[in-house]
C-alpha atoms as a PDB file:
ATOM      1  CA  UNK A   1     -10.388  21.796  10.174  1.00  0.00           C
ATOM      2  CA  UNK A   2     -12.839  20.854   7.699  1.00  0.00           C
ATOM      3  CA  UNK A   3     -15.972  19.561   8.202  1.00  0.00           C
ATOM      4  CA  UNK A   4     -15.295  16.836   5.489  1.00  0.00           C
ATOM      5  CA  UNK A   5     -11.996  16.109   7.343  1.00  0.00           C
ATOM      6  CA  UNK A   6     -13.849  15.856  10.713  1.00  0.00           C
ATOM      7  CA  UNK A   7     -16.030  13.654   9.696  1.00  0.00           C
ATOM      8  CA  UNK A   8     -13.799  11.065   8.131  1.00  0.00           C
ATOM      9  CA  UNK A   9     -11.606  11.429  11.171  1.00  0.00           C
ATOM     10  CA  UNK A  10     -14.660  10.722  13.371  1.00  0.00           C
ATOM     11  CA  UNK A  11     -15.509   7.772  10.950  1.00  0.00           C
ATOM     12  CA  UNK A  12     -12.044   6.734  11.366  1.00  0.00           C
ATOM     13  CA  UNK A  13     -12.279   6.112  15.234  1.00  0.00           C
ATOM     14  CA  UNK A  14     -15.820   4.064  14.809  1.00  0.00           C
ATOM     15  CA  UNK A  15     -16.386   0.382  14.420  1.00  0.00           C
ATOM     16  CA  UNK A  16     -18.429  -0.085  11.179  1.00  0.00           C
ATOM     17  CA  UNK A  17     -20.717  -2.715  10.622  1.00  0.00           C
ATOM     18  CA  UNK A  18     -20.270  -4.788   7.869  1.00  0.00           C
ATOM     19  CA  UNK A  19     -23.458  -4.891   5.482  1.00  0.00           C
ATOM     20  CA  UNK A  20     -23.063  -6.665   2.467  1.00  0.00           C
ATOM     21  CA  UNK A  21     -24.134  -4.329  -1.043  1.00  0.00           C
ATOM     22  CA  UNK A  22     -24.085  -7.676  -2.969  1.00  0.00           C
ATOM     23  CA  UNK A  23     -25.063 -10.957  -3.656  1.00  0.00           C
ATOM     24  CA  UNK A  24     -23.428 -13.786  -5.104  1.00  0.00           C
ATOM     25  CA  UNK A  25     -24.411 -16.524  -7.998  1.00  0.00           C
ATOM     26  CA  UNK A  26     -22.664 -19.872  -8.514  1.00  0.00           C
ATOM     27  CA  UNK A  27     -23.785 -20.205 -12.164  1.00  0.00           C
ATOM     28  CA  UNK A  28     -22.983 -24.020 -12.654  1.00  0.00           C
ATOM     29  CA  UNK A  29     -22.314 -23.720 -16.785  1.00  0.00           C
ATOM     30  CA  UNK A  30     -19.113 -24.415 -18.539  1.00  0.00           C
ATOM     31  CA  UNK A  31     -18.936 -20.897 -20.235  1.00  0.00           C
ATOM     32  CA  UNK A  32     -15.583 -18.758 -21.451  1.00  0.00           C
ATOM     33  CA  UNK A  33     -14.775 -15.988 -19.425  1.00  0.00           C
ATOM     34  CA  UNK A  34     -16.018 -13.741 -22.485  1.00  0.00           C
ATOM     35  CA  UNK A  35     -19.756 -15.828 -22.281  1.00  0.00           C
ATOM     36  CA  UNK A  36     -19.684 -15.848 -18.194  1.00  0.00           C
ATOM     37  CA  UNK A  37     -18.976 -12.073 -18.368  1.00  0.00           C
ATOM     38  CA  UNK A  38     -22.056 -11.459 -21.307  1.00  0.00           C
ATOM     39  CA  UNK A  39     -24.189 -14.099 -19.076  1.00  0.00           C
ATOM     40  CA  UNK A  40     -23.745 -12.105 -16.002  1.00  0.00           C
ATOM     41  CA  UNK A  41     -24.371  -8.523 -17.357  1.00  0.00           C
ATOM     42  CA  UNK A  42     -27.543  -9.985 -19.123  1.00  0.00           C
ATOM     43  CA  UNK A  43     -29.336 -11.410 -15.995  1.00  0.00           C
ATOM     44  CA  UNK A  44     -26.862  -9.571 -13.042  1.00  0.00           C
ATOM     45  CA  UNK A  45     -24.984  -7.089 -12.143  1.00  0.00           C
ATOM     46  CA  UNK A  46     -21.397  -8.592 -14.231  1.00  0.00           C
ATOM     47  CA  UNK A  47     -18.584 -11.222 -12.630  1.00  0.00           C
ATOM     48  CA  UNK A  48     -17.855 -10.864  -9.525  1.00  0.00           C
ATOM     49  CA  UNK A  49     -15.258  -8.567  -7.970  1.00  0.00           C
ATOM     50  CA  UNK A  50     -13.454 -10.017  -5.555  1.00  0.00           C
ATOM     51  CA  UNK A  51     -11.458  -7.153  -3.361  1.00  0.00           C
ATOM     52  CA  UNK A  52     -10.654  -9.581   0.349  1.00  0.00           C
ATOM     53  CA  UNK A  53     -10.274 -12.592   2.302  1.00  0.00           C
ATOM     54  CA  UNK A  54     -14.166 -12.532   3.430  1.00  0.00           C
ATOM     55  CA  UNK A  55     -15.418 -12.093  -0.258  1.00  0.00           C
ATOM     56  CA  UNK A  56     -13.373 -14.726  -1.495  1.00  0.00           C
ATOM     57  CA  UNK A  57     -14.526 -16.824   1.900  1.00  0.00           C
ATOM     58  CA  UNK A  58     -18.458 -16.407   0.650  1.00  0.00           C
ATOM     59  CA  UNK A  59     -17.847 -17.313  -2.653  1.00  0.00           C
ATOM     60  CA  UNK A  60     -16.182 -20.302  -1.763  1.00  0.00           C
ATOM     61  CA  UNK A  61     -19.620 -21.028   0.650  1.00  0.00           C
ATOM     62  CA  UNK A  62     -21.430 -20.835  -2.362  1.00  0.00           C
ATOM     63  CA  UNK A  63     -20.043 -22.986  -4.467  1.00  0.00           C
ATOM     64  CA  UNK A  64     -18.914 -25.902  -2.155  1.00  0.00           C
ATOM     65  CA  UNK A  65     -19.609 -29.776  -3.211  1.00  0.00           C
ATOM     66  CA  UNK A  66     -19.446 -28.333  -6.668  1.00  0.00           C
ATOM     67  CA  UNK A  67     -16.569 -27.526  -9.583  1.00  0.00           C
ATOM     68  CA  UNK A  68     -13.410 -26.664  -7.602  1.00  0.00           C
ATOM     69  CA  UNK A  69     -12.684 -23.710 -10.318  1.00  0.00           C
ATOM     70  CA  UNK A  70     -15.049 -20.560 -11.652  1.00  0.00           C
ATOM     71  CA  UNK A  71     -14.326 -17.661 -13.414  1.00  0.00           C
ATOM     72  CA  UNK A  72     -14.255 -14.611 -11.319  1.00  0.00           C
ATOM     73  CA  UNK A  73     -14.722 -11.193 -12.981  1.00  0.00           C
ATOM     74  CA  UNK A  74     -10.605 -10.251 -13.359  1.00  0.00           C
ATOM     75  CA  UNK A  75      -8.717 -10.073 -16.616  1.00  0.00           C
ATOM     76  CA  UNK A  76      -5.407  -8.650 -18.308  1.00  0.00           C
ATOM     77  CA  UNK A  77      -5.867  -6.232 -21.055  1.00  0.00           C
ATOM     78  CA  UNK A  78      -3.371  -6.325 -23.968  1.00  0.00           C
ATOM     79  CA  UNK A  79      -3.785  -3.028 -25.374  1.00  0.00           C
ATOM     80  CA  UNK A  80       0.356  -2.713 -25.372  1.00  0.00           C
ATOM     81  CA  UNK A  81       0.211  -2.734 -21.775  1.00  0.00           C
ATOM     82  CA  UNK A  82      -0.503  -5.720 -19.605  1.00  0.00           C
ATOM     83  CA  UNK A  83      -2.355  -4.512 -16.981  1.00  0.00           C
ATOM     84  CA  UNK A  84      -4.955  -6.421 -14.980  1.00  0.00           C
ATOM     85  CA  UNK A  85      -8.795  -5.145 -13.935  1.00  0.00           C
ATOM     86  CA  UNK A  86     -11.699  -5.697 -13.073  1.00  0.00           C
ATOM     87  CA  UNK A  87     -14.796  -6.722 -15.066  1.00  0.00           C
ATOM     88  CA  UNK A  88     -16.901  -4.059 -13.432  1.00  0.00           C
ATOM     89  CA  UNK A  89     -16.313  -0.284 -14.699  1.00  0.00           C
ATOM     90  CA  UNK A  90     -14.835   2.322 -12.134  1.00  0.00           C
ATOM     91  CA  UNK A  91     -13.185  -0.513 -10.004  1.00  0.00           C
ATOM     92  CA  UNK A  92      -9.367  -0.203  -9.402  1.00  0.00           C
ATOM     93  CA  UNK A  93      -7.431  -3.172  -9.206  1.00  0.00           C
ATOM     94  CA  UNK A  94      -5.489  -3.331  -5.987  1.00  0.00           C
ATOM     95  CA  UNK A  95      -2.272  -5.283  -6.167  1.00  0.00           C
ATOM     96  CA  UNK A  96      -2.322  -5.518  -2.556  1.00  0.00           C
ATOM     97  CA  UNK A  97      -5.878  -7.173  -2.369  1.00  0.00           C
ATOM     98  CA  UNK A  98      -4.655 -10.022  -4.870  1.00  0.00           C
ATOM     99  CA  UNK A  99      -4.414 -13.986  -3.685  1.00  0.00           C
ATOM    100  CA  UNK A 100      -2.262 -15.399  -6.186  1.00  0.00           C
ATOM    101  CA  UNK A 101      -1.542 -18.769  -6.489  1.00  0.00           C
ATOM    102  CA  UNK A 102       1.997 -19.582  -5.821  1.00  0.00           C
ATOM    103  CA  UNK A 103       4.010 -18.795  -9.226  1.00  0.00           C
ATOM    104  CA  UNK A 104       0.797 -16.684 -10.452  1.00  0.00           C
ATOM    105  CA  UNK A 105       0.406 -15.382 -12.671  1.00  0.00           C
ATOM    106  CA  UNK A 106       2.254 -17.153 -15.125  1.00  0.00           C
ATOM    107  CA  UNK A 107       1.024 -16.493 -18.136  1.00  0.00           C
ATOM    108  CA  UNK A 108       1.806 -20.173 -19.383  1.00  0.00           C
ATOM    109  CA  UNK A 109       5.018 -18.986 -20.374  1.00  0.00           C
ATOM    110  CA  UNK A 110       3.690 -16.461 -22.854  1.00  0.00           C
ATOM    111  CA  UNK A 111       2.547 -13.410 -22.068  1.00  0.00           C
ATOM    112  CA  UNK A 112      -0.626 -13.165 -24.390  1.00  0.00           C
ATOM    113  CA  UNK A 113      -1.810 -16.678 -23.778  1.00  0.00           C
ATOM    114  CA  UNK A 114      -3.358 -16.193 -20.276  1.00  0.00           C
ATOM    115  CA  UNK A 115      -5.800 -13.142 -19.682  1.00  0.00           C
ATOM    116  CA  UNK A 116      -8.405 -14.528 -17.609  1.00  0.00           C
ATOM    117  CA  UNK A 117      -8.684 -15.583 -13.338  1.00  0.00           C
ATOM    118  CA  UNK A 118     -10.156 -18.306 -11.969  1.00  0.00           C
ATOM    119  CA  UNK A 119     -11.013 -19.038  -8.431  1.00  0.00           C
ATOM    120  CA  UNK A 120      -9.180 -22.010  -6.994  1.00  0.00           C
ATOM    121  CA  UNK A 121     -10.530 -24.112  -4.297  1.00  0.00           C
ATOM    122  CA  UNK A 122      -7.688 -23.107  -1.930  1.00  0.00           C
ATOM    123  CA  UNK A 123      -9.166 -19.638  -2.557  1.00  0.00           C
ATOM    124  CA  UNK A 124      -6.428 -19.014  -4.708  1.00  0.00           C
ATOM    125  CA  UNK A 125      -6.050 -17.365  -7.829  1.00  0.00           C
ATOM    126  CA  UNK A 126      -5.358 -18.762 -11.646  1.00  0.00           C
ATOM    127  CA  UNK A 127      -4.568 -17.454 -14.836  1.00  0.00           C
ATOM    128  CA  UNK A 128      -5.618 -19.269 -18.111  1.00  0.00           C
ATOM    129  CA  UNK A 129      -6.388 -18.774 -21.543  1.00  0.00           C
ATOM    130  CA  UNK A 130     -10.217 -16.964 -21.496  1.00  0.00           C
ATOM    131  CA  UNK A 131     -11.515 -19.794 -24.215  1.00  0.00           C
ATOM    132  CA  UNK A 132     -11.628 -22.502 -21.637  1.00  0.00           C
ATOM    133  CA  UNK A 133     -15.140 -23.445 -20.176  1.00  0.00           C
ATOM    134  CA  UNK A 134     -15.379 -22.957 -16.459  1.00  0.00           C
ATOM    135  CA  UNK A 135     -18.657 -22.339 -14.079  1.00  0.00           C
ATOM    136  CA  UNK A 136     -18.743 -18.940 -12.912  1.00  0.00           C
ATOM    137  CA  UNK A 137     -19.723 -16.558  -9.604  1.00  0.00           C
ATOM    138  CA  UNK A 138     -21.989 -13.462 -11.080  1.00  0.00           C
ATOM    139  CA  UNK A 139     -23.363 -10.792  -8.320  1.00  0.00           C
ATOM    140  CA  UNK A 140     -26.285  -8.729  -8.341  1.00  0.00           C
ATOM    141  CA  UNK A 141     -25.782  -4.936  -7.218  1.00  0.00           C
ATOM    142  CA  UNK A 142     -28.125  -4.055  -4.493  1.00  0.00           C
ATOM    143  CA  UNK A 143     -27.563  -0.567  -4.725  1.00  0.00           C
ATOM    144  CA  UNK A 144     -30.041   2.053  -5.924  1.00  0.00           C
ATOM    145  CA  UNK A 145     -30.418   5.558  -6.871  1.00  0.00           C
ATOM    146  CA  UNK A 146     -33.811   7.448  -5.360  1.00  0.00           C
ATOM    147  CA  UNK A 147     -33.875  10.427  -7.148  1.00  0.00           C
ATOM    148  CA  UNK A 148     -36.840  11.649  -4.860  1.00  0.00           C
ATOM    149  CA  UNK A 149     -35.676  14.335  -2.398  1.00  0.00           C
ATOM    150  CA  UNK A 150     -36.292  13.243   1.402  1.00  0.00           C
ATOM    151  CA  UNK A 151     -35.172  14.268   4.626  1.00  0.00           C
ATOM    152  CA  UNK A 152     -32.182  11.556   6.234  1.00  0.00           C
ATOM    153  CA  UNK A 153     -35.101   9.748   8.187  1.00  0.00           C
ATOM    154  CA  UNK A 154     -37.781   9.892   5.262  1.00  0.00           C
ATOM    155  CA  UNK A 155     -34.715   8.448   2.770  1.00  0.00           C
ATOM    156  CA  UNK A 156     -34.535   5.608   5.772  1.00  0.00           C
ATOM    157  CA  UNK A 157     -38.110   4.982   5.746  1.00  0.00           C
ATOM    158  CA  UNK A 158     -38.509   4.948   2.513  1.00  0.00           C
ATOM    159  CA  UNK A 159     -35.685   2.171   2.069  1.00  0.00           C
ATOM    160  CA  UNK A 160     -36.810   0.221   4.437  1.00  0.00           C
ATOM    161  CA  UNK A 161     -40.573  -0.166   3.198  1.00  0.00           C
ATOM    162  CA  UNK A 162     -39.422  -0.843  -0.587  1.00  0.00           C
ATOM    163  CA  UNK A 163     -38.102  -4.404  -0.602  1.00  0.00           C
ATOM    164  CA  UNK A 164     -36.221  -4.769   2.876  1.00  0.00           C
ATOM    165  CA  UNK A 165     -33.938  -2.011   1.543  1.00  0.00           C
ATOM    166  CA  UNK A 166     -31.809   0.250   3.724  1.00  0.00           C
ATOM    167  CA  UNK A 167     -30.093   3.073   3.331  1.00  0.00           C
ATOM    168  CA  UNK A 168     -26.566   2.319   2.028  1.00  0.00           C
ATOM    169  CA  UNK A 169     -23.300   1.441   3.806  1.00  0.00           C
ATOM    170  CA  UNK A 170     -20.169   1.799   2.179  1.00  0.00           C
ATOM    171  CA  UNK A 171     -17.394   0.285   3.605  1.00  0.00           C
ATOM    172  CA  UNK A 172     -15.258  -0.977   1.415  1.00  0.00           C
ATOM    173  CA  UNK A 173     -17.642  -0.012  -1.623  1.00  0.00           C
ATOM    174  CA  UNK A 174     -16.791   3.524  -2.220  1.00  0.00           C
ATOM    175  CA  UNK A 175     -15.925   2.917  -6.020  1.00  0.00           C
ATOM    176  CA  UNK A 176     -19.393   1.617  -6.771  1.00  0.00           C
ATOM    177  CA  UNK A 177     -21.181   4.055  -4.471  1.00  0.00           C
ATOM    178  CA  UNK A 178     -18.620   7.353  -6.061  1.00  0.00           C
ATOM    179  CA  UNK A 179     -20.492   5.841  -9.411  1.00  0.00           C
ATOM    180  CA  UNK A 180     -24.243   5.747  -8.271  1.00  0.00           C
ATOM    181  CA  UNK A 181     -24.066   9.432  -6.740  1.00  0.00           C
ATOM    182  CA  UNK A 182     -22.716  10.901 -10.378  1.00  0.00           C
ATOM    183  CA  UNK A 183     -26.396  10.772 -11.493  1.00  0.00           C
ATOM    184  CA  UNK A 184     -27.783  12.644  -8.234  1.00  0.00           C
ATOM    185  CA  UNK A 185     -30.573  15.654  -9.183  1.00  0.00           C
ATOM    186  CA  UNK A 186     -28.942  17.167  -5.557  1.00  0.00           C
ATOM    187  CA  UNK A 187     -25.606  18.338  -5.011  1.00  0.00           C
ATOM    188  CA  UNK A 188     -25.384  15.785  -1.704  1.00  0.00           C
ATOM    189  CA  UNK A 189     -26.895  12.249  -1.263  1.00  0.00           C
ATOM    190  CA  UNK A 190     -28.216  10.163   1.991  1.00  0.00           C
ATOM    191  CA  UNK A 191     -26.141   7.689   3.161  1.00  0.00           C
ATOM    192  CA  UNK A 192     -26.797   5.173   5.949  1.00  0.00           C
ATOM    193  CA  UNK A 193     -24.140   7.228   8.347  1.00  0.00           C
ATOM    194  CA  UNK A 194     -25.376   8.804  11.734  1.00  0.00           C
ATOM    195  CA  UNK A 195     -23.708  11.109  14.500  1.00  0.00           C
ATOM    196  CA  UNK A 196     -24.324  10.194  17.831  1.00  0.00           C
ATOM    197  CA  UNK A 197     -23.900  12.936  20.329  1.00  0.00           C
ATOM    198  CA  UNK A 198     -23.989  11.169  23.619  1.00  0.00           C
ATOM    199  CA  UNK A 199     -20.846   8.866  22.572  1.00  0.00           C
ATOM    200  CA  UNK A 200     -19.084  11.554  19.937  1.00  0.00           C
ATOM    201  CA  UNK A 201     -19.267   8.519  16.876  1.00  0.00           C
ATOM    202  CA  UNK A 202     -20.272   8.456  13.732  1.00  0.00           C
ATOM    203  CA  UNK A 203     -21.809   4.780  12.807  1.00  0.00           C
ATOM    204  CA  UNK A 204     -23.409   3.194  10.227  1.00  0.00           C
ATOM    205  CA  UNK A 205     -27.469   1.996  10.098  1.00  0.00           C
ATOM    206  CA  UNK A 206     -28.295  -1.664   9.619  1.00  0.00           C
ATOM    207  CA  UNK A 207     -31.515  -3.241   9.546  1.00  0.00           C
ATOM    208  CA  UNK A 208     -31.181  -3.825  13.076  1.00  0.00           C
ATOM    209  CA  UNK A 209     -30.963  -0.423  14.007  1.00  0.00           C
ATOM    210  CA  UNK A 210     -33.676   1.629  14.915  1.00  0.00           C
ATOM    211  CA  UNK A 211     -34.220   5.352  15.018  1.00  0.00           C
ATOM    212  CA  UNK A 212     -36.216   7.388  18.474  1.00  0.00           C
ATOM    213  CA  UNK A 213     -36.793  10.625  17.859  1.00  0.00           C
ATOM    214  CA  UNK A 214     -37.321  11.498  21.136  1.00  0.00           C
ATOM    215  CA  UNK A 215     -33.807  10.303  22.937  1.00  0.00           C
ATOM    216  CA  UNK A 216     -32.103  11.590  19.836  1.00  0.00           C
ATOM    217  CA  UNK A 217     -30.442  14.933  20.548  1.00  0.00           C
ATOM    218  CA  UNK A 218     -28.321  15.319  17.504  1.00  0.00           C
ATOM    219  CA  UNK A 219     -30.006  15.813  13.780  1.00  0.00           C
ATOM    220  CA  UNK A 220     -26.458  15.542  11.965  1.00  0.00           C
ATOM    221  CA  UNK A 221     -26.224  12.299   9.530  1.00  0.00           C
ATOM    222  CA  UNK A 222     -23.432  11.766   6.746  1.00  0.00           C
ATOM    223  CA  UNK A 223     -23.967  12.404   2.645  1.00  0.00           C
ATOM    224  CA  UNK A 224     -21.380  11.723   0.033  1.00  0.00           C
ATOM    225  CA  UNK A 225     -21.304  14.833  -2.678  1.00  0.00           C
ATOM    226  CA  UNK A 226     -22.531  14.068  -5.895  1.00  0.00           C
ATOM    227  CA  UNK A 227     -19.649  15.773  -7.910  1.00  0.00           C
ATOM    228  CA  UNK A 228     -16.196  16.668  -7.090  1.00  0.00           C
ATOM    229  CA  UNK A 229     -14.528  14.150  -5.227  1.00  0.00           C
ATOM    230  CA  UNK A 230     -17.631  12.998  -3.835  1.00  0.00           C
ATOM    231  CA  UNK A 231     -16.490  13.270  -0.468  1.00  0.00           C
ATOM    232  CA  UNK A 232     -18.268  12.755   2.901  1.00  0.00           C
ATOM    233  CA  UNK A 233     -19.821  15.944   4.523  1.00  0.00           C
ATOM    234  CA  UNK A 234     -22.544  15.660   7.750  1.00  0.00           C
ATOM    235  CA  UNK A 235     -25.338  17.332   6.666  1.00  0.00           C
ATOM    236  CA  UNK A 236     -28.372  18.298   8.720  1.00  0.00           C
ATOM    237  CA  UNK A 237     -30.717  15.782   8.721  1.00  0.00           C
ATOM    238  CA  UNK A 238     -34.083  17.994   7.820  1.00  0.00           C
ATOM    239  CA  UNK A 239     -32.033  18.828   4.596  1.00  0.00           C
ATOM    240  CA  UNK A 240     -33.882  17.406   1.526  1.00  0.00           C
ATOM    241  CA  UNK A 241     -31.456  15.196  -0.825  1.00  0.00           C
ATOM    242  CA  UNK A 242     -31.742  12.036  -3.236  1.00  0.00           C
ATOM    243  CA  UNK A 243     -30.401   8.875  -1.422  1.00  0.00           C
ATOM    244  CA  UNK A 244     -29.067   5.363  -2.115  1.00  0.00           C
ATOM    245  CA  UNK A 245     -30.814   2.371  -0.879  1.00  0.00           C
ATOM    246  CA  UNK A 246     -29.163  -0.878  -1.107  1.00  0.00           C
ATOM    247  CA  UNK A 247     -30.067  -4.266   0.247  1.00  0.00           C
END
């Protein structure tokens, strides 16, 4: 078997932490979703991309005791084939990650009227026409490239004393992670994934985790490759590689 294929099977049988790559902003301006998506690519990251329940749960944190609706960062295109995405480039739209509203989308009855989602206060989702002026949820990326070439525990340092960085998790994020790694210098980049020998399980490194040299009898961490199909691959950890830090 592969070592790629071990690995992800490994990964497979581990409970992940959940750290969040992003974080959201309840801009409280009546914009179009055209304007919300120029406003949040000027001072963000772009609208936000809403992919499950517990995204769609913080957003709706945010942005209590204020405007029920806000433009989220999902649109139809009408280039002669109606097909809905994301406002973020390189994220797939998942039909099985959607939360329509009940007789959503409608298009109002026409099918180039309504190109634009809003968020709902039931967490639901809208369509309308993308010239109406909603508030809107922008996100900032907190993922970065370090093209410097460090060992797996000189990448973690290194995140960790730059901001209150770490290195990254992906989770759910592979997409935006798959686009970072395309500009590597090294044919492999750190990621925050560690084996641990004693237990036989790969897990991801939080802030609250904390590295001894000394107990630690294993020197095998995880790096996604930076071409291909930028798949997973454990990698020695005295190996020198660029890495991805992300808050």
């Amino acid at each position: 078997m592969q070592w790629s294929l071990i690995l992800l099977f490994l990964m497979a049988q581990c409970c992940f932490m959940d750290c969040q790559l992003y974080q959201f902003h309840y801009i409280n301006e009546n914009k179009t979703w055209t304007e919300a998506q120029q406003y949040c690519r000027e001072k963000h990251t772009d609208l936000v991309t809403v992919t499950n329940m517990k995204d769609m749960k913080r957003l709706i944190n945010i942005s209590a005791g204020d405007q029920s609706e806000a433009w989220i960062g999902l649109y139809n295109q009408t280039n002669g084939t109606r097909t809905w995405c994301w406002s973020l480039p390189g994220v797939e739209f998942n039909e099985s990650e959607t939360n329509w509203m009940s007789g959503e989308p409608s298009d109002g009855g026409n099918q180039t009227s309504e190109n634009c989602e809003f968020l709902y206060e039931n967490l639901k989702w809208v369509d309308t026409g993308c010239h109406h002026g909603r508030f809107f949820f922008c996100y900032d990326d907190k993922m970065i490239l370090i093209k410097e070439n460090k060992t797996w525990h000189e990448a973690l340092t290194y995140c960790r004393g730059h901001h209150h960085y770490d290195l990254v998790t992906i989770t759910n994020k592979e997409k935006q992670v798959q686009e970072k790694v395309k500009n590597a210098s090294t044919p492999f980049v750190w990621i925050g994934l560690h084996f641990n020998s004693s237990m036989n399980v790969w897990f991801w490194v939080c802030d609250n985790w904390t590295w001894n040299e000394q107990k630690d009898d294993c020197n095998m961490f995880g790096a996604m490759e930076a071409g291909g199909e930028h798949r997973l691959f454990p990698r020695n950890g005295s190996e020198r590689f660029n890495f991805i830090c992300a808050k």
